[in-house]
PDB file of N, CA and C in Angstrom:
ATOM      1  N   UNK A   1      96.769 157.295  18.862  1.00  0.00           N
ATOM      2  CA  UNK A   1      96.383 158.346  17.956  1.00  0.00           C
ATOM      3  C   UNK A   1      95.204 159.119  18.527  1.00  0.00           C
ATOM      4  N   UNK A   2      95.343 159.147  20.147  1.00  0.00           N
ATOM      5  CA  UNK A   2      93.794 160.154  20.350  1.00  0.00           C
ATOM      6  C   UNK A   2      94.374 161.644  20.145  1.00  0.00           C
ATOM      7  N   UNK A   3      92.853 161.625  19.851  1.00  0.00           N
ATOM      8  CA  UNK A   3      93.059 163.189  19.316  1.00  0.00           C
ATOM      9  C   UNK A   3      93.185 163.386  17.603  1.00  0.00           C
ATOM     10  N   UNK A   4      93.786 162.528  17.090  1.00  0.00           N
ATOM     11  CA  UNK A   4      94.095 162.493  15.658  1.00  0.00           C
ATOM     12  C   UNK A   4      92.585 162.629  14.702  1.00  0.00           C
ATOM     13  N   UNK A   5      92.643 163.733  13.876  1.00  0.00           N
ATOM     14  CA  UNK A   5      91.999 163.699  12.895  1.00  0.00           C
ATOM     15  C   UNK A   5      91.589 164.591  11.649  1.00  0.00           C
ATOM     16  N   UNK A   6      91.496 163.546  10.695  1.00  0.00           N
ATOM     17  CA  UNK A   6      91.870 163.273   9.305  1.00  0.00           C
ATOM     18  C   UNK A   6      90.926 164.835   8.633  1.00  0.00           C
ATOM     19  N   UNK A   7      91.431 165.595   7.890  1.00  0.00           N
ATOM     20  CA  UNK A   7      90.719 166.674   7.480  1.00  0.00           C
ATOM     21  C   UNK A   7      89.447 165.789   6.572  1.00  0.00           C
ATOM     22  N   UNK A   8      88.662 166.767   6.040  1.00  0.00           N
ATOM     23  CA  UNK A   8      87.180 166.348   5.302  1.00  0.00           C
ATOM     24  C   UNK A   8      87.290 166.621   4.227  1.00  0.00           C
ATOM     25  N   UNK A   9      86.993 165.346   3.529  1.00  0.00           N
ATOM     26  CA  UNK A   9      87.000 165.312   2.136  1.00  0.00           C
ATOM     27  C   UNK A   9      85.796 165.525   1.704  1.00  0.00           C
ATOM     28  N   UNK A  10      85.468 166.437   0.835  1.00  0.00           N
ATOM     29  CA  UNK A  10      84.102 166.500   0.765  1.00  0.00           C
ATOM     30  C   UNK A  10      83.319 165.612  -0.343  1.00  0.00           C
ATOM     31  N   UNK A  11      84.041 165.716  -1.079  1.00  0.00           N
ATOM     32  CA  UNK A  11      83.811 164.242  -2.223  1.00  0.00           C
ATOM     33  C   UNK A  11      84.312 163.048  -1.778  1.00  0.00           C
ATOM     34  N   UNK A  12      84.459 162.118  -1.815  1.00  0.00           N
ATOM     35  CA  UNK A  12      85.226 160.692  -1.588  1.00  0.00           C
ATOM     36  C   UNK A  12      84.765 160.000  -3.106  1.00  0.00           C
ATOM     37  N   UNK A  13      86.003 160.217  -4.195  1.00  0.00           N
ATOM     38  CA  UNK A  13      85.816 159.189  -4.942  1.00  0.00           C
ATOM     39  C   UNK A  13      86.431 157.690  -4.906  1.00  0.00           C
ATOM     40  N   UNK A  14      85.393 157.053  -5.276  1.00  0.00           N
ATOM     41  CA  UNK A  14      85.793 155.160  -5.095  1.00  0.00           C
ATOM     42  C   UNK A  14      85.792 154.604  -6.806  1.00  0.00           C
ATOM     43  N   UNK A  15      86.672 153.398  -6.485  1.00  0.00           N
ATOM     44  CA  UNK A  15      86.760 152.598  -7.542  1.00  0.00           C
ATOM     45  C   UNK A  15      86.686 151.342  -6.623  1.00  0.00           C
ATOM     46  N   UNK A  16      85.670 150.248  -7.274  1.00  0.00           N
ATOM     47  CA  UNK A  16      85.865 149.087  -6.744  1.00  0.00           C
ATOM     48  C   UNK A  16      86.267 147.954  -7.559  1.00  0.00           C
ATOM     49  N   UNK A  17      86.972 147.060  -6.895  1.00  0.00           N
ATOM     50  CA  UNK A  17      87.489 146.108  -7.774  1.00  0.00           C
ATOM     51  C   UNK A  17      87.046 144.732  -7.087  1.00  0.00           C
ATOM     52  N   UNK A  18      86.251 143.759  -8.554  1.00  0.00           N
ATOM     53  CA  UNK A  18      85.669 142.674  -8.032  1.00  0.00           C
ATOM     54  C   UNK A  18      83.925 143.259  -7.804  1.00  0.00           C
ATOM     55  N   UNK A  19      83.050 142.778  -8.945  1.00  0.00           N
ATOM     56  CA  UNK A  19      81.972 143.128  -9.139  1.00  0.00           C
ATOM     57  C   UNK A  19      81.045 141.788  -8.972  1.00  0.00           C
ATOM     58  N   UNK A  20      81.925 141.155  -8.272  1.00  0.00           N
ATOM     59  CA  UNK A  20      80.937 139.712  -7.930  1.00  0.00           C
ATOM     60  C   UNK A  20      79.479 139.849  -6.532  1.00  0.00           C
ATOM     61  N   UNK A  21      79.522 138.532  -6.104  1.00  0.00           N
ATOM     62  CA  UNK A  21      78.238 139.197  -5.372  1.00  0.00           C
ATOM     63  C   UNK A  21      78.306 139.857  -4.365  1.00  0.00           C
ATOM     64  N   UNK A  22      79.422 140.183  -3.703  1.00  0.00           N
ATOM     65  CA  UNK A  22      79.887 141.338  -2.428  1.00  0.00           C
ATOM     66  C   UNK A  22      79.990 142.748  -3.193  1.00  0.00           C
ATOM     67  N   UNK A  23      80.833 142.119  -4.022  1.00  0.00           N
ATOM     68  CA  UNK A  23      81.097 143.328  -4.746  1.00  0.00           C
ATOM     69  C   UNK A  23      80.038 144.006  -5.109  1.00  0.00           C
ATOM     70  N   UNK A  24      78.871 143.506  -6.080  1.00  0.00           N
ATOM     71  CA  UNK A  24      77.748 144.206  -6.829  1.00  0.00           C
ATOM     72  C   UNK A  24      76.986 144.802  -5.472  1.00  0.00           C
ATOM     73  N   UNK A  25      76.630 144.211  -4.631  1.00  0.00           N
ATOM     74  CA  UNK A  25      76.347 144.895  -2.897  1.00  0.00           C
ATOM     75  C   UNK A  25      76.650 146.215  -2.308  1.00  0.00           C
ATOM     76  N   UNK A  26      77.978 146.080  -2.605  1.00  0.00           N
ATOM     77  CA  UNK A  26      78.709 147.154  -2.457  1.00  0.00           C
ATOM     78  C   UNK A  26      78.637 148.171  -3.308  1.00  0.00           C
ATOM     79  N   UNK A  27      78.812 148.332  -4.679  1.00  0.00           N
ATOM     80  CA  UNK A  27      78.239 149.065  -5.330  1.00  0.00           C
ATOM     81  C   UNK A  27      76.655 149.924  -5.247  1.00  0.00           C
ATOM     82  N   UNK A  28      75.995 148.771  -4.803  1.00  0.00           N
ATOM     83  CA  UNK A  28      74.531 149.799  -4.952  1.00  0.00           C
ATOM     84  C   UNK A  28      74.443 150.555  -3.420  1.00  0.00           C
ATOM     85  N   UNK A  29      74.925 149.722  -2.409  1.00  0.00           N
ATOM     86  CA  UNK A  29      75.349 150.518  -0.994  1.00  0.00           C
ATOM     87  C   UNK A  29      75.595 152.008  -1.211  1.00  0.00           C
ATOM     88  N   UNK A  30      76.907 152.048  -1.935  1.00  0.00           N
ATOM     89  CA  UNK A  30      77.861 152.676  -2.049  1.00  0.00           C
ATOM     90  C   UNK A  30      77.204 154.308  -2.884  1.00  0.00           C
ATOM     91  N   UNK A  31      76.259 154.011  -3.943  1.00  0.00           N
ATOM     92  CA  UNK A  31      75.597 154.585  -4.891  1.00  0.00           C
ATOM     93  C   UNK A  31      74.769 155.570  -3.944  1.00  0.00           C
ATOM     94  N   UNK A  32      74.334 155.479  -3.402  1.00  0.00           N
ATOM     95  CA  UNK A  32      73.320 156.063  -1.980  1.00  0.00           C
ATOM     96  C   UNK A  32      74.100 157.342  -1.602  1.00  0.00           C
ATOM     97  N   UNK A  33      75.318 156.890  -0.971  1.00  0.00           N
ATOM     98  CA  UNK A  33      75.692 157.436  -0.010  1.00  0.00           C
ATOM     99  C   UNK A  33      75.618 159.102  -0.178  1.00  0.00           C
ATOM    100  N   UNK A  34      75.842 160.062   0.166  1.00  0.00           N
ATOM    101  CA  UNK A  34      75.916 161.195  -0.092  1.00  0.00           C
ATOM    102  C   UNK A  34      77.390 162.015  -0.101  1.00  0.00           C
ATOM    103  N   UNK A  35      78.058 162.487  -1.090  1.00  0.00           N
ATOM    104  CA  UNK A  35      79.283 162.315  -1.049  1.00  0.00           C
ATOM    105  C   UNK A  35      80.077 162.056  -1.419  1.00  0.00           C
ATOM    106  N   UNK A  36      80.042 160.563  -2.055  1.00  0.00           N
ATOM    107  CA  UNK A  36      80.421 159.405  -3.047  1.00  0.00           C
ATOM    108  C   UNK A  36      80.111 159.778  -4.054  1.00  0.00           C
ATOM    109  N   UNK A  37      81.308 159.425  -4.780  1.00  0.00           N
ATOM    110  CA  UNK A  37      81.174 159.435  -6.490  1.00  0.00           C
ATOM    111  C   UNK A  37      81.827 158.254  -6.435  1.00  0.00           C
ATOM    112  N   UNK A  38      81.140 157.335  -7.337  1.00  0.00           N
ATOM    113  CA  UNK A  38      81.776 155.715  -8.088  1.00  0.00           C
ATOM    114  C   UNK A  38      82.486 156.396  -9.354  1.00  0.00           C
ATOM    115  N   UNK A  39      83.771 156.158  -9.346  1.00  0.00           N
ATOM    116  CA  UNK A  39      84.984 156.706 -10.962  1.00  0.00           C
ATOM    117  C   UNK A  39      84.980 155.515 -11.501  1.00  0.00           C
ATOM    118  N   UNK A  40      85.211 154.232 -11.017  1.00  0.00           N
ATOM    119  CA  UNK A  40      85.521 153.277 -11.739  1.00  0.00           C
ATOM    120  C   UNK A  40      85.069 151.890 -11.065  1.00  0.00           C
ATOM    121  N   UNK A  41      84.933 150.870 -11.706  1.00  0.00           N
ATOM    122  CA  UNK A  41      84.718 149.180 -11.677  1.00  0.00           C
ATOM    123  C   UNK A  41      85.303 148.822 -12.532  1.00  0.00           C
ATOM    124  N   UNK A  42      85.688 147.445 -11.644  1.00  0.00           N
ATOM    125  CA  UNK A  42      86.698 146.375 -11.959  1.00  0.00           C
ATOM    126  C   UNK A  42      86.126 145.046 -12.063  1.00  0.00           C
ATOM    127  N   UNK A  43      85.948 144.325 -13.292  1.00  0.00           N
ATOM    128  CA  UNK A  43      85.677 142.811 -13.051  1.00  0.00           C
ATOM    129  C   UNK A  43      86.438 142.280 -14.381  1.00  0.00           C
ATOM    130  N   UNK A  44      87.010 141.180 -14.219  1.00  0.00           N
ATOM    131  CA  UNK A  44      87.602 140.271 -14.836  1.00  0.00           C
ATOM    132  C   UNK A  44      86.626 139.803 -16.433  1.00  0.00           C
ATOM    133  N   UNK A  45      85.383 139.924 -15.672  1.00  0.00           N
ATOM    134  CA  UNK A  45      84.052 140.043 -16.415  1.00  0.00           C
ATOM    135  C   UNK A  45      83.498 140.920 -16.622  1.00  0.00           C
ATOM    136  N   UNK A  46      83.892 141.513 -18.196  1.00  0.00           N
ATOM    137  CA  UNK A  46      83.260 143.036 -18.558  1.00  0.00           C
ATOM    138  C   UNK A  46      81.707 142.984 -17.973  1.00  0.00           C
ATOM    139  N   UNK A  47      81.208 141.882 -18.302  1.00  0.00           N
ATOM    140  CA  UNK A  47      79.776 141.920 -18.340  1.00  0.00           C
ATOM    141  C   UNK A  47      78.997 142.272 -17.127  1.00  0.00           C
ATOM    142  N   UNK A  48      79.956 141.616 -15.925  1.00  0.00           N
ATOM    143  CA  UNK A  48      79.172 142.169 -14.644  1.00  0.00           C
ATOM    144  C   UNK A  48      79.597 143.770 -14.321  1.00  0.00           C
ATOM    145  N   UNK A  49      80.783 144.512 -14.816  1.00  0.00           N
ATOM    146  CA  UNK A  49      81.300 145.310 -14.556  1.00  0.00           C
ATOM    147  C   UNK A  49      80.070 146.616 -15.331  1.00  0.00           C
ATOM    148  N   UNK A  50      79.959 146.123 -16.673  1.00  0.00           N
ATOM    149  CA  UNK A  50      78.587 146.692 -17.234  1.00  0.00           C
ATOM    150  C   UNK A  50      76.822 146.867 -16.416  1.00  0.00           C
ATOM    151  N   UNK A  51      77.114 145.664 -16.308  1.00  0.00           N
ATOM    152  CA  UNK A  51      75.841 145.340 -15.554  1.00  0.00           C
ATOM    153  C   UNK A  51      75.783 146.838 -14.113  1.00  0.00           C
ATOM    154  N   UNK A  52      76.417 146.323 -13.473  1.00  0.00           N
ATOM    155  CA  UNK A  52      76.902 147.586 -12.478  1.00  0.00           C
ATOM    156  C   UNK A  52      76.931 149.088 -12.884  1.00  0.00           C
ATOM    157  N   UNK A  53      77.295 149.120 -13.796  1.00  0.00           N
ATOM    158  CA  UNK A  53      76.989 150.587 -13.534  1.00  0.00           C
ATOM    159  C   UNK A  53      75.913 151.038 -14.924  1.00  0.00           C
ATOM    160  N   UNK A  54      75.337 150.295 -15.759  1.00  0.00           N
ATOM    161  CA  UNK A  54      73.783 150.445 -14.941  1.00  0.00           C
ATOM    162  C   UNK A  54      72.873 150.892 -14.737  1.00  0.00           C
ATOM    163  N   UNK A  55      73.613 150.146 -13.568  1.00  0.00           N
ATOM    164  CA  UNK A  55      72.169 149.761 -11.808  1.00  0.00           C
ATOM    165  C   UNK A  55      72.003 151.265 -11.217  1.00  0.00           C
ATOM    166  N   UNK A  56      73.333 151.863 -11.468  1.00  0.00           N
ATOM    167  CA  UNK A  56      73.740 152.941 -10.775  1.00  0.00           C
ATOM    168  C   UNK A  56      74.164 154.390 -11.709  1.00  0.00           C
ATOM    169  N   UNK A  57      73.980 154.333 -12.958  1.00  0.00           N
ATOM    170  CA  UNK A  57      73.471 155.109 -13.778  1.00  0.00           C
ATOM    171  C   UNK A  57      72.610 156.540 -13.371  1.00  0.00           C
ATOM    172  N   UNK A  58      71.013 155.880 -13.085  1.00  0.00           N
ATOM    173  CA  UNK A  58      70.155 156.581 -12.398  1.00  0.00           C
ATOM    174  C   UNK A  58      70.273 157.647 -11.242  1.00  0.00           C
ATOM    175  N   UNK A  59      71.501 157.079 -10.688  1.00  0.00           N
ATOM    176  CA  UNK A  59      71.774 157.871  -9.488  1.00  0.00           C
ATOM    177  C   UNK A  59      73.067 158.821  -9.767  1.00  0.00           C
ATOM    178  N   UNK A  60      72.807 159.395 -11.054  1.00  0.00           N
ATOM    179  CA  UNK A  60      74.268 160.061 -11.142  1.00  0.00           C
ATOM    180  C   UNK A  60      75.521 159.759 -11.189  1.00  0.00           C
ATOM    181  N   UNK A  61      75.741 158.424 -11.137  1.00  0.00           N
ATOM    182  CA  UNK A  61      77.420 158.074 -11.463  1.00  0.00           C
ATOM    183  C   UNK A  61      77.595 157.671 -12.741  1.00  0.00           C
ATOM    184  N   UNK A  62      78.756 157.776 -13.134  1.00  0.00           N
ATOM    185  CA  UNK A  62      79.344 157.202 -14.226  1.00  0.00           C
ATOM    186  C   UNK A  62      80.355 157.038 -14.332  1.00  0.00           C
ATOM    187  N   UNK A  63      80.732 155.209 -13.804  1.00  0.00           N
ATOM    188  CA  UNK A  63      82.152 154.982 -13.691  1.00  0.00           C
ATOM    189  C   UNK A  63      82.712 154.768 -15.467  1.00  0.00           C
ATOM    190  N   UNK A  64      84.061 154.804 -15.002  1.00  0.00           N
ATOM    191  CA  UNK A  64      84.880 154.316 -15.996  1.00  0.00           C
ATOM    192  C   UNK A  64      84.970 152.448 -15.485  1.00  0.00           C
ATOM    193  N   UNK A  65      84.832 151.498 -16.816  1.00  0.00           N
ATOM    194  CA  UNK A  65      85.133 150.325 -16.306  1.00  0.00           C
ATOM    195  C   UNK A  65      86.041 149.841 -16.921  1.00  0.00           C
ATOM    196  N   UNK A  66      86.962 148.756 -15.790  1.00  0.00           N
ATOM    197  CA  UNK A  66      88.062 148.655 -16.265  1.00  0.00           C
ATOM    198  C   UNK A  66      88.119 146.899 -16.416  1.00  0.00           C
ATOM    199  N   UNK A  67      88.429 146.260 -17.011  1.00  0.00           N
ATOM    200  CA  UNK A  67      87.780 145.105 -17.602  1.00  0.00           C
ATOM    201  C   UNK A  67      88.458 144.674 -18.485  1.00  0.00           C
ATOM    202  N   UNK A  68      88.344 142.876 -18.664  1.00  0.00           N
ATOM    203  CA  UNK A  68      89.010 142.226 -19.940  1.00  0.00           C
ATOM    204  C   UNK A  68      90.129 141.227 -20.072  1.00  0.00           C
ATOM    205  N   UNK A  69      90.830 142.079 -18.786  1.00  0.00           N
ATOM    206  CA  UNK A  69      92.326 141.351 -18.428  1.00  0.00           C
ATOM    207  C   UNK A  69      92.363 141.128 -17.183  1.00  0.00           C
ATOM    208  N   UNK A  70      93.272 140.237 -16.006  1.00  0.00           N
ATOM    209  CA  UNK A  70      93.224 140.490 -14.953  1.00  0.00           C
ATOM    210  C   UNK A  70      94.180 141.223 -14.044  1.00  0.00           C
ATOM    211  N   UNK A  71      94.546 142.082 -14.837  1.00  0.00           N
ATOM    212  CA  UNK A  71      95.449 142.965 -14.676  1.00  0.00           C
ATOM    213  C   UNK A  71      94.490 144.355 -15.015  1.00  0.00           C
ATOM    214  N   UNK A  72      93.499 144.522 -14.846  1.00  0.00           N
ATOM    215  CA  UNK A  72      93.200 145.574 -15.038  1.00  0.00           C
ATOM    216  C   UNK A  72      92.861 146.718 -13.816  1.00  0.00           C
ATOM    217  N   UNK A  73      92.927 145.675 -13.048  1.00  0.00           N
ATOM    218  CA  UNK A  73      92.321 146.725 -11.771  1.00  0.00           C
ATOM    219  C   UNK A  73      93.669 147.018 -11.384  1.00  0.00           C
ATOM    220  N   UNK A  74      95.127 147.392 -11.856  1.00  0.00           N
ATOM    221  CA  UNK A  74      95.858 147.754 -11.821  1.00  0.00           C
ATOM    222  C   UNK A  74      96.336 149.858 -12.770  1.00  0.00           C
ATOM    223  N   UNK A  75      95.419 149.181 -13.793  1.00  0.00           N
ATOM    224  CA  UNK A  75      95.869 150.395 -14.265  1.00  0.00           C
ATOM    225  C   UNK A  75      94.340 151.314 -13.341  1.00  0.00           C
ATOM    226  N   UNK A  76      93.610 150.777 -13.055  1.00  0.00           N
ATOM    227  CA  UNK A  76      92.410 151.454 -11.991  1.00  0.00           C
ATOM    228  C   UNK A  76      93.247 151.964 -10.777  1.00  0.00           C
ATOM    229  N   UNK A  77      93.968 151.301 -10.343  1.00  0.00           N
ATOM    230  CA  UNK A  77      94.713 151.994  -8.974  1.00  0.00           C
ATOM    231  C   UNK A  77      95.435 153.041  -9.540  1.00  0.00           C
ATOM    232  N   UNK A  78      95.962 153.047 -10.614  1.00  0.00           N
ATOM    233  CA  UNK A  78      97.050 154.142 -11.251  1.00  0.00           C
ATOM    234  C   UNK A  78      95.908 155.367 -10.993  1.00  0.00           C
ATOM    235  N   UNK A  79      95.088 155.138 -11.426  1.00  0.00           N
ATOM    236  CA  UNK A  79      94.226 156.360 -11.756  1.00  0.00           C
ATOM    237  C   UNK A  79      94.706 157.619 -10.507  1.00  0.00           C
ATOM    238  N   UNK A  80      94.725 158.665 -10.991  1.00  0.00           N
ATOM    239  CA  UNK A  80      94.589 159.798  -9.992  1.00  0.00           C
ATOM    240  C   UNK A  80      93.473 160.238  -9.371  1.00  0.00           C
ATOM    241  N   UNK A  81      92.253 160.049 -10.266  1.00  0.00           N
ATOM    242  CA  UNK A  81      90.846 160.335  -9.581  1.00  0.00           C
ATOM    243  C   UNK A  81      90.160 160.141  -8.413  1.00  0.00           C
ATOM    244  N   UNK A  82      90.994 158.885  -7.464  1.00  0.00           N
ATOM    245  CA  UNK A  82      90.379 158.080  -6.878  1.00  0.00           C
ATOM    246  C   UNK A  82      90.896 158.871  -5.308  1.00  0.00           C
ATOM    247  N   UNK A  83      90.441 158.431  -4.589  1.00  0.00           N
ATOM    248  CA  UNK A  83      90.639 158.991  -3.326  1.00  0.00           C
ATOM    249  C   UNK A  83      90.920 157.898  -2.702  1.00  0.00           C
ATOM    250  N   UNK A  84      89.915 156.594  -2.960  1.00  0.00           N
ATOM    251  CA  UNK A  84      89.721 155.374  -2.210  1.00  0.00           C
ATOM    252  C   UNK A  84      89.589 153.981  -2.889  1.00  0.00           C
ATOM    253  N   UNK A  85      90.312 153.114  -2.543  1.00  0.00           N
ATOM    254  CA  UNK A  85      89.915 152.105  -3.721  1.00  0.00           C
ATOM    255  C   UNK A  85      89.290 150.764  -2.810  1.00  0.00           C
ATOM    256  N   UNK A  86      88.208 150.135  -3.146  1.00  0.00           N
ATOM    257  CA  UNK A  86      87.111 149.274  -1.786  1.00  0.00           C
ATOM    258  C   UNK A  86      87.671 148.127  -3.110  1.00  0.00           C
ATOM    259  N   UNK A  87      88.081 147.143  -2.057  1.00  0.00           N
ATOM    260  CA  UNK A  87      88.002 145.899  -2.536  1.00  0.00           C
ATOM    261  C   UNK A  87      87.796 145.020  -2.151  1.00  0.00           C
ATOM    262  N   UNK A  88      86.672 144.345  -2.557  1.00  0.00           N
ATOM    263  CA  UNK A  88      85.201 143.455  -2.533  1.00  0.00           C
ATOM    264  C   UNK A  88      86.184 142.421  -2.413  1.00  0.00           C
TER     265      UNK A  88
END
């Protein structure tokens, strides 16, 4: 693939799924970046999924969280919003 490359997205929205301790890492990483928009989190555990965004509140995001069941980070992939989905 030399030579190959991918046009520029100028936003990159993410949803991550799995808000454990890689995961929550990843999130505040992720919060920084310039570019990035966080749409959504995923934890099995509303509570850490809460907790997360938050942390990351302050910095202009506001995911949707998807939570409760473990099937939820399923209807999160459905989403159209997403550009990218990081899983922790």
């Amino acid at each position: 693939m030399c030579g190959y490359a991918a046009p520029k997205l100028d936003t990159v929205r993410i949803g991550i799924i799995g808000i454990g301790g890689r995961g929550s890492a990843a999130v505040g990483r992720l919060s920084y970046i310039e570019g990035v928009e966080i749409k959504g989190l995923c934890d099995i555990v509303t509570e850490r999924a809460e907790a997360a965004k938050e942390k990351i509140k302050s910095r202009g995001h506001s995911p949707i969280v998807f939570s409760g069941d473990e099937n939820a980070w399923m209807e999160m992939c459905r989403r159209e919003e997403f550009n990218l989905i990081y899983i922790a």
